[in-house]
Protein backbone atom coordinates (compact mmCIF):
# COMPACT_ATOMS: atom_id res chain seq x y z
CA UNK A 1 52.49 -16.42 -19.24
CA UNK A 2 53.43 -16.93 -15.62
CA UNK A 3 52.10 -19.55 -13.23
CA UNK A 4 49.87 -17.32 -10.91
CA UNK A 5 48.12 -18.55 -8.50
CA UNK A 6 44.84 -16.76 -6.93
CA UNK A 7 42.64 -16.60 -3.74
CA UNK A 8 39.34 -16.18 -4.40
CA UNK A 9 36.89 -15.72 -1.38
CA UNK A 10 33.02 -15.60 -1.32
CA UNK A 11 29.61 -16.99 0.09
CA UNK A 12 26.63 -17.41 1.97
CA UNK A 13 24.48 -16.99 -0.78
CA UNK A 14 24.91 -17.04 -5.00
CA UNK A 15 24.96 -13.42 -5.16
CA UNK A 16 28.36 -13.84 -3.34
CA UNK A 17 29.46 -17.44 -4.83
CA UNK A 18 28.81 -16.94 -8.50
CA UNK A 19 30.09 -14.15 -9.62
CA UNK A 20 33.80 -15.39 -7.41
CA UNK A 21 33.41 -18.21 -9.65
CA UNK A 22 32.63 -16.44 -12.93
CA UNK A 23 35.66 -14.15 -12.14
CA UNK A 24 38.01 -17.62 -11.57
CA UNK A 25 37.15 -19.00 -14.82
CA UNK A 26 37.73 -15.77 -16.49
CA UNK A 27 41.06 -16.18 -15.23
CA UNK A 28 41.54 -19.51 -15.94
CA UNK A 29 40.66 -18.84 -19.91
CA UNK A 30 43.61 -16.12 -19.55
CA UNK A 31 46.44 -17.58 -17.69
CA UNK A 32 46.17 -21.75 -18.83
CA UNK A 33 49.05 -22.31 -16.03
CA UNK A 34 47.21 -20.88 -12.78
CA UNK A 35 46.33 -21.95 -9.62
CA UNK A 36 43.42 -20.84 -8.07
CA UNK A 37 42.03 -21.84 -4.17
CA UNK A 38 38.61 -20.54 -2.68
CA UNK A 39 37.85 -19.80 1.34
CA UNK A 40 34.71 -20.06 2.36
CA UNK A 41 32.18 -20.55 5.37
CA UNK A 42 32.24 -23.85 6.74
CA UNK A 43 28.85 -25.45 6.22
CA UNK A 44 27.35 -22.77 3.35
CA UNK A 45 26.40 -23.34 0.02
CA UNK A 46 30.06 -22.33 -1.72
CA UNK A 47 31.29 -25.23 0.06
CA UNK A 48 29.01 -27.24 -1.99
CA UNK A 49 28.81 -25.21 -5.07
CA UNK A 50 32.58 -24.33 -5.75
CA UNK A 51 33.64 -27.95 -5.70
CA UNK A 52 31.02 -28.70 -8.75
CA UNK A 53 32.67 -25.48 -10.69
CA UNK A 54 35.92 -27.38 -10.35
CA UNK A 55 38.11 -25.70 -7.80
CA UNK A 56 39.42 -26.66 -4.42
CA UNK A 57 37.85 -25.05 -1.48
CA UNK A 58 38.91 -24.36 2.54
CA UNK A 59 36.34 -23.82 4.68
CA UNK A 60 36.53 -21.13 8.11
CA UNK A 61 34.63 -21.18 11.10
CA UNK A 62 32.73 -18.10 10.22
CA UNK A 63 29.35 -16.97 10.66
CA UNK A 64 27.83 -12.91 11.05
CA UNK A 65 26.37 -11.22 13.66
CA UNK A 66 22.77 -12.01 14.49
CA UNK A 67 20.65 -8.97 14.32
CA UNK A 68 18.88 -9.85 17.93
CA UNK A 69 20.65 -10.77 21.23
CA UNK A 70 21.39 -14.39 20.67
CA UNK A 71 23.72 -17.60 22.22
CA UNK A 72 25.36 -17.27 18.78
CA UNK A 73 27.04 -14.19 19.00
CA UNK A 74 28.84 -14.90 22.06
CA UNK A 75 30.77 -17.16 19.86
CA UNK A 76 31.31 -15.00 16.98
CA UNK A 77 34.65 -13.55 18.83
CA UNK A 78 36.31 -16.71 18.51
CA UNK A 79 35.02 -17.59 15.66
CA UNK A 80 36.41 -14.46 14.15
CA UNK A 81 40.30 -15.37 16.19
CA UNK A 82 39.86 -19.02 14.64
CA UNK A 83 39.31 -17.59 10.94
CA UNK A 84 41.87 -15.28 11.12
CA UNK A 85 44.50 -17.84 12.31
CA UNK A 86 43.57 -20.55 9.80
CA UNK A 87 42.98 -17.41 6.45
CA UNK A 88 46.86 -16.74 7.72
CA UNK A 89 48.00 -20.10 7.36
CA UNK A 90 46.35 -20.17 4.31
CA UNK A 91 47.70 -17.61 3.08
CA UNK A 92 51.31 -18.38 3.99
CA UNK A 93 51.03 -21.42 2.54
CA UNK A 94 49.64 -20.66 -0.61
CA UNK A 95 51.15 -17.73 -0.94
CA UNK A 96 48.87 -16.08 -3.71
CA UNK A 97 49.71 -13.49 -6.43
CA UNK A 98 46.16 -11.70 -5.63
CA UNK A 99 43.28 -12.29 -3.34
CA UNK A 100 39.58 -11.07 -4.76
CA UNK A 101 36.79 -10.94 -2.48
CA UNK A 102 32.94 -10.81 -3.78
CA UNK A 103 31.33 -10.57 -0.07
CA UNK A 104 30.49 -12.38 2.51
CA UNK A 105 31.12 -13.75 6.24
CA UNK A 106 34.54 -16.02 5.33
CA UNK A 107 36.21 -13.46 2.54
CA UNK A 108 36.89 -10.73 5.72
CA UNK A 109 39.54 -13.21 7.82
CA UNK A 110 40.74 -14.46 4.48
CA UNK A 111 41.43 -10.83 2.82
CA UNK A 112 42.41 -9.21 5.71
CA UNK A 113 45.20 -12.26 6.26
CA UNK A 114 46.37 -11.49 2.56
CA UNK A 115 46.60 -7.59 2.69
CA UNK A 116 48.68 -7.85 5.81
CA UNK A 117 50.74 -10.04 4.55
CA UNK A 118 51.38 -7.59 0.89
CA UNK A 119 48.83 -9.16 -1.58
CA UNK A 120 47.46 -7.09 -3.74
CA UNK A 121 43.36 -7.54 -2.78
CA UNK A 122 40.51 -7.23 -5.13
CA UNK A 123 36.95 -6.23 -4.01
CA UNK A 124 33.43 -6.58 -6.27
CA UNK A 125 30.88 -5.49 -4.44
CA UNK A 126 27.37 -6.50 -6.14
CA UNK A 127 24.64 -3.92 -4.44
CA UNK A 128 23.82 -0.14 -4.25
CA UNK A 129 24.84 -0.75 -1.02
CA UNK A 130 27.67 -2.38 0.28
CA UNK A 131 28.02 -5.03 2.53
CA UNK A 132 29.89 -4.51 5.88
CA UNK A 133 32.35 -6.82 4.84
CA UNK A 134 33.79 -5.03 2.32
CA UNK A 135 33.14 -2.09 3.68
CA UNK A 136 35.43 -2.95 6.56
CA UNK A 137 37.86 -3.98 3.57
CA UNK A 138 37.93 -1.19 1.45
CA UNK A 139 41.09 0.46 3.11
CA UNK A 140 43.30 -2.56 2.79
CA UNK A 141 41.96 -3.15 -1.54
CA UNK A 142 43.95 -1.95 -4.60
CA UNK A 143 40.67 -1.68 -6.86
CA UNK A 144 36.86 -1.98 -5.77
CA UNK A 145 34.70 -2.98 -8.70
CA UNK A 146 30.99 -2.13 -8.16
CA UNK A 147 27.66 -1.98 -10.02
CA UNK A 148 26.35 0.98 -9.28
CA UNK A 149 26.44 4.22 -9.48
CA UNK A 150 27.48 6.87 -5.88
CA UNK A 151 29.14 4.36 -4.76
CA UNK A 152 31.76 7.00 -3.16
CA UNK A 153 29.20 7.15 0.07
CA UNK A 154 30.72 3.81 0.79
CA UNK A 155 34.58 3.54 -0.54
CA UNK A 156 37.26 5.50 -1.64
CA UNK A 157 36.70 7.50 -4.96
CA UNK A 158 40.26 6.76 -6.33
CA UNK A 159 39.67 3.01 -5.71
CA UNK A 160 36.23 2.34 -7.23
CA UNK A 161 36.35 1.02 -10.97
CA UNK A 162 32.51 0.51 -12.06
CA UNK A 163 32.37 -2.64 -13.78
CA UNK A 164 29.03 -4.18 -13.63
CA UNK A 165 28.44 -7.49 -11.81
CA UNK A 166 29.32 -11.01 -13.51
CA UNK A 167 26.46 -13.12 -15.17
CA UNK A 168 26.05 -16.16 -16.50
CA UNK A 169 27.77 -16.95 -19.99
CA UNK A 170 24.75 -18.14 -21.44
CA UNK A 171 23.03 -15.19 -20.94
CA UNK A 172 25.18 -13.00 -22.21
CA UNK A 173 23.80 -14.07 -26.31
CA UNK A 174 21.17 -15.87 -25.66
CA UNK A 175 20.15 -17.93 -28.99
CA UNK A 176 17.03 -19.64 -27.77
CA UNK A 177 13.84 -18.73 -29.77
CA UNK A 178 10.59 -17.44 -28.61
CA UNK A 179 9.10 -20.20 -29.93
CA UNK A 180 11.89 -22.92 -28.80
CA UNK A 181 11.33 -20.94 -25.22
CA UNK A 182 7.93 -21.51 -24.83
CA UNK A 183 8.11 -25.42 -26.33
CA UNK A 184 10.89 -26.07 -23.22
CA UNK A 185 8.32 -24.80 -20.93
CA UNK A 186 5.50 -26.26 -22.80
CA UNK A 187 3.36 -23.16 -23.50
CA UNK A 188 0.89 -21.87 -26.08
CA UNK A 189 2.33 -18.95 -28.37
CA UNK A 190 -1.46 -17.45 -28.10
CA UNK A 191 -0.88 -15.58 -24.85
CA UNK A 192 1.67 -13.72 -23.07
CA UNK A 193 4.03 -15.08 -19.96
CA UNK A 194 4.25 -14.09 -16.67
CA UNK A 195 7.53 -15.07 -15.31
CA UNK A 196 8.09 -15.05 -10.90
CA UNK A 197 11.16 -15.66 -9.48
CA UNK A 198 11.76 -15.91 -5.71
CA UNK A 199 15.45 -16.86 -5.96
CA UNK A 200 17.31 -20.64 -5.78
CA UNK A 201 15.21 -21.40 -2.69
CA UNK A 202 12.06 -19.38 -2.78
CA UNK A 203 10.56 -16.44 -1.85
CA UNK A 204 7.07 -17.39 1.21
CA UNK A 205 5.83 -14.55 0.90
CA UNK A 206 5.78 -14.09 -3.11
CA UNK A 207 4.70 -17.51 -3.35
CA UNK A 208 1.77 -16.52 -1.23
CA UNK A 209 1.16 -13.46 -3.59
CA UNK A 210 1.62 -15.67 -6.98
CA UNK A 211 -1.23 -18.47 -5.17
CA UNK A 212 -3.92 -16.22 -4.03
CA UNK A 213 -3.57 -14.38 -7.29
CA UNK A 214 -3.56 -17.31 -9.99
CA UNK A 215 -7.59 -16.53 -11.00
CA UNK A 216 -6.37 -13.03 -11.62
CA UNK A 217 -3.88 -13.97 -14.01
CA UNK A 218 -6.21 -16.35 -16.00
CA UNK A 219 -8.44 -13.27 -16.03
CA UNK A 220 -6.00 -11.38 -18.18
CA UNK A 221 -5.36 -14.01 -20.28
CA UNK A 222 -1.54 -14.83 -18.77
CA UNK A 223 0.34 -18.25 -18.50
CA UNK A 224 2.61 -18.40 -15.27
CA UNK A 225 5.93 -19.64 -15.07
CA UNK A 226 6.32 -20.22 -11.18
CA UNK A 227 9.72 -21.24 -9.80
CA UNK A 228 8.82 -21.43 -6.09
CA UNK A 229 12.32 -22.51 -4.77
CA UNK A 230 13.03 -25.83 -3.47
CA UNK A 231 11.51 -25.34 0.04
CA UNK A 232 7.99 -25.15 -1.58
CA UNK A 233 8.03 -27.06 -4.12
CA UNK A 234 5.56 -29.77 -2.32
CA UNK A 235 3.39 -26.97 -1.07
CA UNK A 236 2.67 -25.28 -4.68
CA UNK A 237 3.27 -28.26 -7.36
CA UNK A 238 -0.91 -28.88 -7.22
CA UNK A 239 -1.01 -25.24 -8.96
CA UNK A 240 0.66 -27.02 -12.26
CA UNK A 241 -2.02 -26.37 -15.24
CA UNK A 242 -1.61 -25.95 -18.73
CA UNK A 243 -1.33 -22.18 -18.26
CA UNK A 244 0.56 -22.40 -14.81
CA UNK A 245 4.14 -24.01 -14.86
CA UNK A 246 5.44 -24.85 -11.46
CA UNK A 247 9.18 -25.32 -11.06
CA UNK A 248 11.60 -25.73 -7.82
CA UNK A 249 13.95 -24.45 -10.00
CA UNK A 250 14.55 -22.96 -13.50
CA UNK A 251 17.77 -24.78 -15.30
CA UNK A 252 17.40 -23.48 -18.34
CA UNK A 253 17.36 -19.66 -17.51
CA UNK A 254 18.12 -18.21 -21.06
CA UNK A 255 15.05 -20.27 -22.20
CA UNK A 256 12.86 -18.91 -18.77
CA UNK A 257 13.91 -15.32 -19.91
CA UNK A 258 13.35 -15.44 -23.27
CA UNK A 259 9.71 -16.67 -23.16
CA UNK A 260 8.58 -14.75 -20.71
CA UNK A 261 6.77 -11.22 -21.40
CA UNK A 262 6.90 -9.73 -17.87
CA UNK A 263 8.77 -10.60 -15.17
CA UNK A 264 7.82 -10.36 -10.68
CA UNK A 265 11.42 -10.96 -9.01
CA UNK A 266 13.41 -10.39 -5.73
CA UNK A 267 15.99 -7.96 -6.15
CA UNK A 268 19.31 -9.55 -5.24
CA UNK A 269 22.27 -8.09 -7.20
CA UNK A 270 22.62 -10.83 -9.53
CA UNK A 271 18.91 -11.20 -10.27
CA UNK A 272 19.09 -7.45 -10.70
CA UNK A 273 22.48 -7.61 -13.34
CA UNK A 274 20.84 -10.47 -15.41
CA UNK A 275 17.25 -8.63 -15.96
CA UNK A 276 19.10 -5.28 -17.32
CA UNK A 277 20.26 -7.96 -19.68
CA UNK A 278 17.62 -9.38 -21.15
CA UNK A 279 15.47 -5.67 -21.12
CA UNK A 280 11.49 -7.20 -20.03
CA UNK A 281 9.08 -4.77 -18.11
CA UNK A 282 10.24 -5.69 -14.32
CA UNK A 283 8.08 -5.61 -10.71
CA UNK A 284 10.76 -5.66 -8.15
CA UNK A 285 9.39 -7.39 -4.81
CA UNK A 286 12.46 -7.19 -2.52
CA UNK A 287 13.54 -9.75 0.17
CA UNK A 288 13.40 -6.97 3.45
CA UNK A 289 14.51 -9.95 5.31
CA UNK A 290 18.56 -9.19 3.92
CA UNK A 291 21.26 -7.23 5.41
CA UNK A 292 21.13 -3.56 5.38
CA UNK A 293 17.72 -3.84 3.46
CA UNK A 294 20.33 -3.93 0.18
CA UNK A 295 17.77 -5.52 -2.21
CA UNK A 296 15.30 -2.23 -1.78
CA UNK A 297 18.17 -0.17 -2.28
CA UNK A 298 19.13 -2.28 -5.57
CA UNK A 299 15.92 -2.00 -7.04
CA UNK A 300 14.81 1.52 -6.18
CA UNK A 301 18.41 2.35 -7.91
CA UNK A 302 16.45 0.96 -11.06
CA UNK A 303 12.90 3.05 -10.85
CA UNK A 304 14.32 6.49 -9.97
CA UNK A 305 15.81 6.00 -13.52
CA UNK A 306 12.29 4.55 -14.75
CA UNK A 307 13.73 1.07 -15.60
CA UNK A 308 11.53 -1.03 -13.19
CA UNK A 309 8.74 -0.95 -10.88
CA UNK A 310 8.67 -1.85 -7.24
CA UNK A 311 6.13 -2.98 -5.04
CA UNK A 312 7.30 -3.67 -1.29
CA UNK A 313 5.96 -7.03 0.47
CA UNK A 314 3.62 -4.65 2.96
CA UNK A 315 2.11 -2.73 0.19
CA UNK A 316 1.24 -6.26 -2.00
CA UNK A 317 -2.52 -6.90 -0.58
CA UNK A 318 -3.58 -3.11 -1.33
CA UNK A 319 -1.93 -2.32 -4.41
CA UNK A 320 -0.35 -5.79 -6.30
CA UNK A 321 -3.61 -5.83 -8.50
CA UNK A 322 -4.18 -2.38 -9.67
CA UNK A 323 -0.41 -1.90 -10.69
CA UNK A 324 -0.19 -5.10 -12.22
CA UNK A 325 -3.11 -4.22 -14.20
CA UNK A 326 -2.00 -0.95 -15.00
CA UNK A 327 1.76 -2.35 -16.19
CA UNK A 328 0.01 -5.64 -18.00
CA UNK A 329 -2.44 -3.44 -20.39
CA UNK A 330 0.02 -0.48 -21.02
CA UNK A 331 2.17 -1.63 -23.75
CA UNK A 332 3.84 1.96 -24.19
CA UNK A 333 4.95 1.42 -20.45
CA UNK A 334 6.50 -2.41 -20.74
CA UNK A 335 8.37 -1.08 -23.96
CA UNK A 336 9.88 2.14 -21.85
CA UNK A 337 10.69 0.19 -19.05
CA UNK A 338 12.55 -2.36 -21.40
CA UNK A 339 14.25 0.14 -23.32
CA UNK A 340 15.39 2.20 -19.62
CA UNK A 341 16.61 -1.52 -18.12
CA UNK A 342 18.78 -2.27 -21.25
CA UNK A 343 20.45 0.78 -20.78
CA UNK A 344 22.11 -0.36 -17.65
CA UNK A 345 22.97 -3.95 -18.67
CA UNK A 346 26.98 -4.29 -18.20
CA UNK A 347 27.53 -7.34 -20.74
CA UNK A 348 30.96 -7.35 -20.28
CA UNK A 349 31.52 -6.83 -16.47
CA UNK A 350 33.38 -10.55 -15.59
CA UNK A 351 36.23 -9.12 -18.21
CA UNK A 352 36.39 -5.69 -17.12
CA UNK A 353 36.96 -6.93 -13.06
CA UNK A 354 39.72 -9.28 -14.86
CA UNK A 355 41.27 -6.25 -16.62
CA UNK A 356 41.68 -4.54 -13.28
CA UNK A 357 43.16 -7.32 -11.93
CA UNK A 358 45.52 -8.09 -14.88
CA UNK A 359 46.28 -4.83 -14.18
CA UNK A 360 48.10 -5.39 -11.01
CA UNK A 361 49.85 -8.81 -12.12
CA UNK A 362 51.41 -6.23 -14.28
CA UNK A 363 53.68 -5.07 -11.57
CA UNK A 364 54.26 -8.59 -10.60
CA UNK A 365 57.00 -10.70 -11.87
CA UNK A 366 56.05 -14.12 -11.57
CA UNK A 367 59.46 -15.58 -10.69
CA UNK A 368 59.51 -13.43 -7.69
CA UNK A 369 56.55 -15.49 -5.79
CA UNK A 370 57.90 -19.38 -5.92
C-alpha cells in the first residue's frame, strides 16, 4: 500500500466542497498511509469547511469573472498570474501522485499547475452542464466523472466515466423511522409533510413563496418543514407553529428526508443527487441567479424523464397553487414521480470516482515520487 499523497481542489459553494471532501475520505479509508492537501479560494467557505473535515488547506487569490462591467474584474488578471504562481509552488512542493478537481474558481490555477507539471488530473463535474472551469480543463484530465447523461456536448467522449455525484454517507441507508422522523421534528403522524429547502443559506425568493402561502398549506391539511437558510432565519422564525417547523438549517438530513411526503427544493447538483436517493414526489424551483443557469438545466434533465416537476421563480405567482394542488391530491402522480427519481439515484458514485482514480495509481509506482 504505498504512501500517496493527493491534491484535491474545490469551492465556492458545497456543491463544489463536499463532494472533494467525500472523494478524500474515500481515499483515506483505502490507502491508511496517504497524504492529502486541498487549494482553495482565499476567503470562501472550503476554507472554513475543509479544516472541520480534517485536512489541511492553501488558500489562492482567486475569484471569477463578474457577469457586469465591474472594478473587480480589472483585477482578475492578476489574480489569475498570482494563483498560478503560488498552485505551482504548490505543486512542486508537494509533489502529488494525482490532483482531482470538483469545480470552482481556485481548482483551475491549481490543476492546470499539476497537469503541466505530469500529474495525472481528475475532474467530477456535478451538473448537466458544466462549469467553465472544467470545461477549460477537460483537455489537460485523464478521466472526467459526471452525473449526467450527453455530457459529450461539453468533454471528450473517450474521457467521460459517468459516475454519479458523491452524497452524504448517512444518506446512503438511511435507518431513521417515519415515526422517529417526525418525533425529531416534533410532528403529528395524522397529516402529511411538506418539506422546502432553499440550500445552506436560503433561498429570498422561495422563502417569500413558502410565507405568503402558509394558509394554503393548512388548507390541505400539510405540516411544513421550513429551513430558510441562515440569512433569514430572524425574518421567518415568527412562522414556527405546531404544523410549521422553522429551521436555519436542517442537521439531521436523513431524519428531514425521511419524514417528509413531498419535497419544494433548489436544484443544485448535490440537492439534485441526494433527492434521486431518497425517491419523494419533487417541485424543482431553481436558483436563475447561478452560472450558466446550470440548476434549470439540472432539473429539467429530471422532468423530460418524468422524475420531477419544475416551476421557475417567474412563473410561481400564476401557477405555484394550481400545480401544487394538482401534485398534492394525485397520489398516482407522487408514486410515478418517486418511482422515475429512484431510477436515477447513483448510490455508489464516491467509490466509482475512486475506482477511476485507483485506476491511474495503477501505473504509478509509489517509490518513484519521494
Amino acid at each position: 500500500m504505498g504512501n500517496y499523497r493527493f491534491i484535491l481542489s474545490g469551492g465556492g459553494t458545497g456543491g463544489h466542497i463536499y463532494p472533494a471532501i467525500a472523494i478524500a475520505n474515500e481515499l483515506k479509508r483505502r490507502f491508511k498511509n496517504a497524504e492529502f492537501l486541498f487549494v482553495g479560494a482565499k476567503d470562501k467557505m472550503e476554507m472554513e469547511k475543509v479544516p472541520q473535515a480534517g485536512y489541511n488547506i492553501e488558500g489562492l487569490w482567486i475569484s471569477g469573472l463578474q457577469r457586469k462591467l465591474t472594478v473587480k474584474n480589472l483585477m482578475f488578471p492578476i489574480k489569475l498570474i498570482r494563483s498560478l504562481l503560488k498552485a505551482r509552488n504548490i505543486t512542486k512542493r508537494f509533489d502529488p501522485h494525482v490532483a482531482i478537481g470538483t469545480g470552482g474558481f481556485a481548482s483551475g490555477p491549481l490543476l492546470r499547475m499539476a497537469a503541466i507539471k505530469g500529474v495525472p488530473c481528475v475532474l467530477q463535474e456535478q451538473n448537466s452542464f458544466a462549469g467553465i472551469t472544467n470545461k477549460l480543463l477537460a483537455g489537460k484530465a485523464e478521466k472526467i466523472c459526471v452525473a449526467y447523461d450527453d455530457m459529450e456536448r461539453f468533454f471528450p467522449k473517450q474521457k467521460i466515466v459517468k459516475t454519479g455525484n458523491p452524497v452524504r454517507a448517512d444518506l446512503v441507508h438511511i435507518k431513521t423511522t417515519k415515526e422517529e422522523a417526525l418525533e425529531t421534528y416534533g410532528f403529528s403522524n395524522s397529516a402529511p409533510v411538506l418539506l422546502v429547502l432553499g440550500g445552506s443559506l436560503g433561498a429570498r425568493r422561495i422563502n417569500q413563496l413558502i410565507e405568503k402561502e402558509l394558509s394554503f398549506f393548512k388548507q390541505l391539511g400539510l405540516q411544513v418543514l421550513w429551513q430558510c437558510g441562515k440569512l433569514y432565519y430572524q425574518e421567518y422564525k415568527k412562522h414556527q407553529s405546531e404544523t410549521v417547523k422553522v429551521h436555519a438549517f436542517l442537521n439531521t438530513m436523513d431524519a428531514a428526508y425521511t419524514a417528509s411526503d413531498i419535497i419544494i427544493s433548489r436544484a443544485g447538483a448535490g440537492s439534485v443527487s441526494e433527492l434521486c436517493l431518497v425517491g419523494k414526489p419533487t417541485l424543482f424551483i431553481p436558483s436563475p441567479n447561478v452560472a450558466e443557469d446550470h440548476q434549470t438545466k439540472n432539473a429539467e434533465a429530471l422532468t423530460k424523464k418524468g422524475a420531477a416537476l419544475m416551476l421557475k421563480e417567474k412563473e410561481l405567482d400564476a401557477r405555484f397553487e394550481s400545480e401544487f394542488k394538482k401534485l398534492y391530491t394525485d397520489k398516482g402522480k407522487q408514486q410515478q414521480l418517486s418511482e422515475n427519481i429512484k431510477k436515477l439515484a447513483l448510490p455508489k458514485a464516491t467509490e466509482h470516482i475512486v475506482d477511476e482514480i485507483e485506476r491511474l495509481l495503477k501505473t504509478i509506482k509509489p517509490e518513484t515520487k519521494k
